[in-house]
N, C-alpha and C. Protein backbone atom coordinates (compact mmCIF):
# COMPACT_ATOMS: atom_id res chain seq x y z
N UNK A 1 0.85 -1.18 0.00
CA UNK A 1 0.00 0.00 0.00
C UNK A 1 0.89 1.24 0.00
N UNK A 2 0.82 2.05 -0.81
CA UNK A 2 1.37 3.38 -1.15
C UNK A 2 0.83 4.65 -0.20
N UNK A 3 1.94 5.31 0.38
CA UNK A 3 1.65 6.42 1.02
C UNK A 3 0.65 7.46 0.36
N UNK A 4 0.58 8.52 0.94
CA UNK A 4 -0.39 9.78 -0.06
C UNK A 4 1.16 10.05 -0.01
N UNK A 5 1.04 10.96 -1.24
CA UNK A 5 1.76 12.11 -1.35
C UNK A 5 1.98 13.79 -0.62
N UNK A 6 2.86 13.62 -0.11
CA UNK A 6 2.64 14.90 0.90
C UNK A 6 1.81 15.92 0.30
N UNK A 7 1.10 17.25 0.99
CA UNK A 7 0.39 18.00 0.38
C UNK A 7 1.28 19.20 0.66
N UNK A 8 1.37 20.19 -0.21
CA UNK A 8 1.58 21.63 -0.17
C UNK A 8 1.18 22.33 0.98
N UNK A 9 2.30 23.17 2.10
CA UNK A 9 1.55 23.41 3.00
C UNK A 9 1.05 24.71 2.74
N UNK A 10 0.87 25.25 1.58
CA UNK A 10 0.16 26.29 1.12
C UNK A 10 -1.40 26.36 0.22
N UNK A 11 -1.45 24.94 0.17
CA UNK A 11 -2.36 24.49 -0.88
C UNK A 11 -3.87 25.15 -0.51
N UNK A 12 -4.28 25.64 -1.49
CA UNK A 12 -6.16 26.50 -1.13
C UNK A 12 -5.83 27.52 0.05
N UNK A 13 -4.58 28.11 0.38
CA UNK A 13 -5.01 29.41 1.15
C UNK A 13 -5.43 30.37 -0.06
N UNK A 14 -5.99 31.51 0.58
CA UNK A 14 -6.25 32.96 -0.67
C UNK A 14 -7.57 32.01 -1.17
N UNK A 15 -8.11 31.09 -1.16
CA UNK A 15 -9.29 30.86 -2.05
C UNK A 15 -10.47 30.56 -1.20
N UNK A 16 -11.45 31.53 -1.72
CA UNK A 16 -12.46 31.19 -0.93
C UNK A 16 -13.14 30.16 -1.42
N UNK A 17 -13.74 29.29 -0.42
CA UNK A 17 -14.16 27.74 0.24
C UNK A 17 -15.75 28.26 -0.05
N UNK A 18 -16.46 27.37 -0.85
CA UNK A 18 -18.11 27.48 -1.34
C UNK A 18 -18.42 26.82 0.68
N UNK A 19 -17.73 26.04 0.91
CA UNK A 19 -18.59 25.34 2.50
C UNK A 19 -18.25 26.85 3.41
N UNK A 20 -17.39 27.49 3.27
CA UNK A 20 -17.18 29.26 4.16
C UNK A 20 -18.81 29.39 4.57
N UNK A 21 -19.66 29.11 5.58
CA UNK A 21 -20.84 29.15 5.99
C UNK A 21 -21.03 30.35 7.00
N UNK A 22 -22.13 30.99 6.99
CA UNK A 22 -22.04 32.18 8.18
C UNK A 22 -22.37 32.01 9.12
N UNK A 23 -22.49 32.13 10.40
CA UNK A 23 -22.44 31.46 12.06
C UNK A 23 -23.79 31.17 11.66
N UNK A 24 -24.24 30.27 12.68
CA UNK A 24 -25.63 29.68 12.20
C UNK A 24 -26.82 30.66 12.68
N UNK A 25 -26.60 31.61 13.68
CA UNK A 25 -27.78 32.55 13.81
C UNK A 25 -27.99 33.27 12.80
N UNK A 26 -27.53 33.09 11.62
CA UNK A 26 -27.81 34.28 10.75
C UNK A 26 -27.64 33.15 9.02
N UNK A 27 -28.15 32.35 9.39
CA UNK A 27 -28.20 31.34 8.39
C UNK A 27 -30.03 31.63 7.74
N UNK A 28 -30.20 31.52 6.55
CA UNK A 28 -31.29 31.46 6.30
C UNK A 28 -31.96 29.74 6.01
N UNK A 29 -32.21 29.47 7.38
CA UNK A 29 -32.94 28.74 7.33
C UNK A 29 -34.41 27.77 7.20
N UNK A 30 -35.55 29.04 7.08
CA UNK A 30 -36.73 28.62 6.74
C UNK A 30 -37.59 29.90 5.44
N UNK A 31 -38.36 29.18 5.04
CA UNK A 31 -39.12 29.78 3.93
C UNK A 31 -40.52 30.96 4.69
N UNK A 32 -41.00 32.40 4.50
CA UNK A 32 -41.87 33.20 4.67
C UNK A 32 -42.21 32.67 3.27
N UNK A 33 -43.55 31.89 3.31
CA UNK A 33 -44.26 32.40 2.06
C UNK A 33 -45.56 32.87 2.33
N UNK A 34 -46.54 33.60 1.20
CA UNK A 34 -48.10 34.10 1.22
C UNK A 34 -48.64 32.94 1.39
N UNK A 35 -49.49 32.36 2.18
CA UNK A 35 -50.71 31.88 2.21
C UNK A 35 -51.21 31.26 1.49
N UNK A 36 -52.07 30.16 0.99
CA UNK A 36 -52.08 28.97 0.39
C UNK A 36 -53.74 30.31 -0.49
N UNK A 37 -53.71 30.05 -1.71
CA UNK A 37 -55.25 30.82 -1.99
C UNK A 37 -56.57 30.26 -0.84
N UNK A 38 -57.48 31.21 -0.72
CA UNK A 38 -58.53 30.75 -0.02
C UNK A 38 -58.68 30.63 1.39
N UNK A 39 -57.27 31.02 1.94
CA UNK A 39 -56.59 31.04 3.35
C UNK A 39 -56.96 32.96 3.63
N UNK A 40 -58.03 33.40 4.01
CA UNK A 40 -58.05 35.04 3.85
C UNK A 40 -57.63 34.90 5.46
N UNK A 41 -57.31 34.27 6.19
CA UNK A 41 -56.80 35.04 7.80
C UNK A 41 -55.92 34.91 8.22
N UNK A 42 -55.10 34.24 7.37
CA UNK A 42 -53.26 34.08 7.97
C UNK A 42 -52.40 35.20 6.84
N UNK A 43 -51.39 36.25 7.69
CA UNK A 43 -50.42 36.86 6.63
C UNK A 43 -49.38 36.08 5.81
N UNK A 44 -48.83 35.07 6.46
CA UNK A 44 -47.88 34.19 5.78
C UNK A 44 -48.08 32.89 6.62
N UNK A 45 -46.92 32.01 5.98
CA UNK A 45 -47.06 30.53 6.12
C UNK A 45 -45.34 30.50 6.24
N UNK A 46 -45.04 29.83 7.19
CA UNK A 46 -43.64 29.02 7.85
C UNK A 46 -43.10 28.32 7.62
N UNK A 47 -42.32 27.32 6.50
CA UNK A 47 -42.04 26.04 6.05
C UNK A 47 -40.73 25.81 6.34
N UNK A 48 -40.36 24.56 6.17
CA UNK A 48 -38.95 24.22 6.03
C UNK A 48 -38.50 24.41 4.67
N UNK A 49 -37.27 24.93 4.49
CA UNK A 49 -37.28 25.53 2.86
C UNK A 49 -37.43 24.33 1.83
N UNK A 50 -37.51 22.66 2.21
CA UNK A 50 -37.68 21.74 0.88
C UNK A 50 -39.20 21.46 0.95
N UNK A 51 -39.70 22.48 1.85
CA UNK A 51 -41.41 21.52 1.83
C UNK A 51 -41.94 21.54 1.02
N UNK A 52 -42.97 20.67 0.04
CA UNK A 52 -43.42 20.54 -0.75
C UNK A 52 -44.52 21.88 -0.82
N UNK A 53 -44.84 22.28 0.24
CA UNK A 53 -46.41 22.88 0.64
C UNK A 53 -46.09 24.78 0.75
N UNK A 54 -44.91 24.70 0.26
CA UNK A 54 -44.60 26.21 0.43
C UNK A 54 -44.43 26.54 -0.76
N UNK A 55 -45.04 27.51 -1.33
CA UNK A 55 -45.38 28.85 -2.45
C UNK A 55 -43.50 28.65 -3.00
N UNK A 56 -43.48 28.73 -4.31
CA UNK A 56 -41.95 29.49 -4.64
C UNK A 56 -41.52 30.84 -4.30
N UNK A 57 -42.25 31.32 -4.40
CA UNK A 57 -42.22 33.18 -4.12
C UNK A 57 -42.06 33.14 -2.54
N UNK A 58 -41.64 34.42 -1.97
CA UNK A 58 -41.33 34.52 -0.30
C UNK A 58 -39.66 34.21 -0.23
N UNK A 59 -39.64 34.52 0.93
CA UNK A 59 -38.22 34.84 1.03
C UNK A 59 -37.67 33.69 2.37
N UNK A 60 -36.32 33.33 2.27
CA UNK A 60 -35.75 32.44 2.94
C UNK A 60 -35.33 33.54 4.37
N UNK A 61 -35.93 33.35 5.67
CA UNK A 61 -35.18 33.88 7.21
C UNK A 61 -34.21 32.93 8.12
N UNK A 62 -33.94 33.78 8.86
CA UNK A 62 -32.63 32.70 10.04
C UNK A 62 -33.76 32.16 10.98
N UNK A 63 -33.25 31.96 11.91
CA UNK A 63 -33.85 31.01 13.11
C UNK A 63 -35.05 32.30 13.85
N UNK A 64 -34.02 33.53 14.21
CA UNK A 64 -34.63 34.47 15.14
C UNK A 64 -35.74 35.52 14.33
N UNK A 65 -35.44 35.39 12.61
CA UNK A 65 -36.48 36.03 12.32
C UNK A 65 -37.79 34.70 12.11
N UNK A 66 -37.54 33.66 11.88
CA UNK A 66 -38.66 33.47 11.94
C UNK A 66 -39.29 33.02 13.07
N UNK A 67 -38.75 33.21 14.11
CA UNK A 67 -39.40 33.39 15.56
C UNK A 67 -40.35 34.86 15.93
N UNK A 68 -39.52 35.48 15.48
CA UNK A 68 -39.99 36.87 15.10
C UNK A 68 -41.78 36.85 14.41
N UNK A 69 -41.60 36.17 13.48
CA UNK A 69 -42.50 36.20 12.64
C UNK A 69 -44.15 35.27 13.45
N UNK A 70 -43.58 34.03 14.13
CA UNK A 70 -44.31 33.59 14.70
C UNK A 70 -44.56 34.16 15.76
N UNK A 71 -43.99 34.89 16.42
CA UNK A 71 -44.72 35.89 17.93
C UNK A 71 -44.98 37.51 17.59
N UNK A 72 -44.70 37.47 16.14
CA UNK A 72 -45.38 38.85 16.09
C UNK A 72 -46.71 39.48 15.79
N UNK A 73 -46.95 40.62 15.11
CA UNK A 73 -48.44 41.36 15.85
C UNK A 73 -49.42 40.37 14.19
N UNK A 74 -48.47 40.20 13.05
CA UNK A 74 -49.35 39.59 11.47
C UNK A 74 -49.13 38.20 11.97
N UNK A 75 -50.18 37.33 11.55
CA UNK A 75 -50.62 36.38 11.78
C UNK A 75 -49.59 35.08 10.69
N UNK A 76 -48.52 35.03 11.23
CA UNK A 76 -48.12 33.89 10.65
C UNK A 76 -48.08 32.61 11.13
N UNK A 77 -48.75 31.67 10.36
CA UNK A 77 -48.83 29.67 10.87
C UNK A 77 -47.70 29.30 10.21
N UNK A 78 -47.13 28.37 11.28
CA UNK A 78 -45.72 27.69 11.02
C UNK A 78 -47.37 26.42 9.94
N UNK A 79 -46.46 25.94 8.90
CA UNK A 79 -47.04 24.68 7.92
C UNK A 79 -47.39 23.97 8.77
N UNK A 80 -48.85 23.13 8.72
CA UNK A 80 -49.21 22.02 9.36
C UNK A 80 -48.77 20.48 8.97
N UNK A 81 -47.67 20.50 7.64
CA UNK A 81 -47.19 19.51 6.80
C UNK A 81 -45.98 19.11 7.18
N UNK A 82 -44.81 20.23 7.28
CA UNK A 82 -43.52 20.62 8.04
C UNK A 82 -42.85 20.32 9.20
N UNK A 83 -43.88 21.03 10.10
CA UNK A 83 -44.25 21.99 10.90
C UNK A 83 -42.79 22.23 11.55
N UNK A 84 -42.32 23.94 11.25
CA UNK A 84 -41.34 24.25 11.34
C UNK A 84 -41.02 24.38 12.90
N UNK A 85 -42.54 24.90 13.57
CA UNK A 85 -42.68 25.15 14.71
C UNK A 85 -41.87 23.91 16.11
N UNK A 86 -41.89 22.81 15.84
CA UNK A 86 -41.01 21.89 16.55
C UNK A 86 -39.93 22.40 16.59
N UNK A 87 -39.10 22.42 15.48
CA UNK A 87 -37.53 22.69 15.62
C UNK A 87 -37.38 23.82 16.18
N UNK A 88 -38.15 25.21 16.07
CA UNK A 88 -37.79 26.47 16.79
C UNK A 88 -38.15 26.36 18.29
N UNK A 89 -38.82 25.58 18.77
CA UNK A 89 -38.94 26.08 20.20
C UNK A 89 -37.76 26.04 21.03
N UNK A 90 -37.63 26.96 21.85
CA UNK A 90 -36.56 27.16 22.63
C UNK A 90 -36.45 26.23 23.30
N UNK A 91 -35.35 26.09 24.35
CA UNK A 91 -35.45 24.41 24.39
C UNK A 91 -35.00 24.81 26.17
């Protein structure tokens, strides 16, 4: 069995790394989308961003905005399909 070959101890500095991730409070981790049609009393809907049940349109938030979103004064439901609402509760 053959050694590796030593590596360059300079090898990939200066290049930025696609995995370079931003601290996780500020990760966009769930989907704000509008409301399913026919839904007239909720402002938005809460998903996990692969859920099948969330709108394309709407925008991806971190952890604390969409906590935000669920305790604030517009009426947003975490998905009843998802339900994003498990993973955010404070623990």
């Amino acid at each position: 069995m053959r050694a590796a070959p030593p590596r360059p101890a300079d090898r990939g500095r200066g290049l930025q790394s696609s995995l370079d991730l931003p601290p996780l409070e500020e990760r966009k981790r769930w989907r704000l989308s509008p409301p399913p049609p026919g839904d007239s009393w909720a402002d938005a809907y809460l998903h996990r961003p692969d859920c099948a049940q969330a709108a394309s349109e709407g925008g991806l938030v971190s952890n604390q905005e969409a906590r935000e979103a669920l305790a604030g004064p517009n009426v947003t439901v975490p998905c009843p399909v998802c339900r994003p609402d498990t993973v955010l509760r404070p623990r």
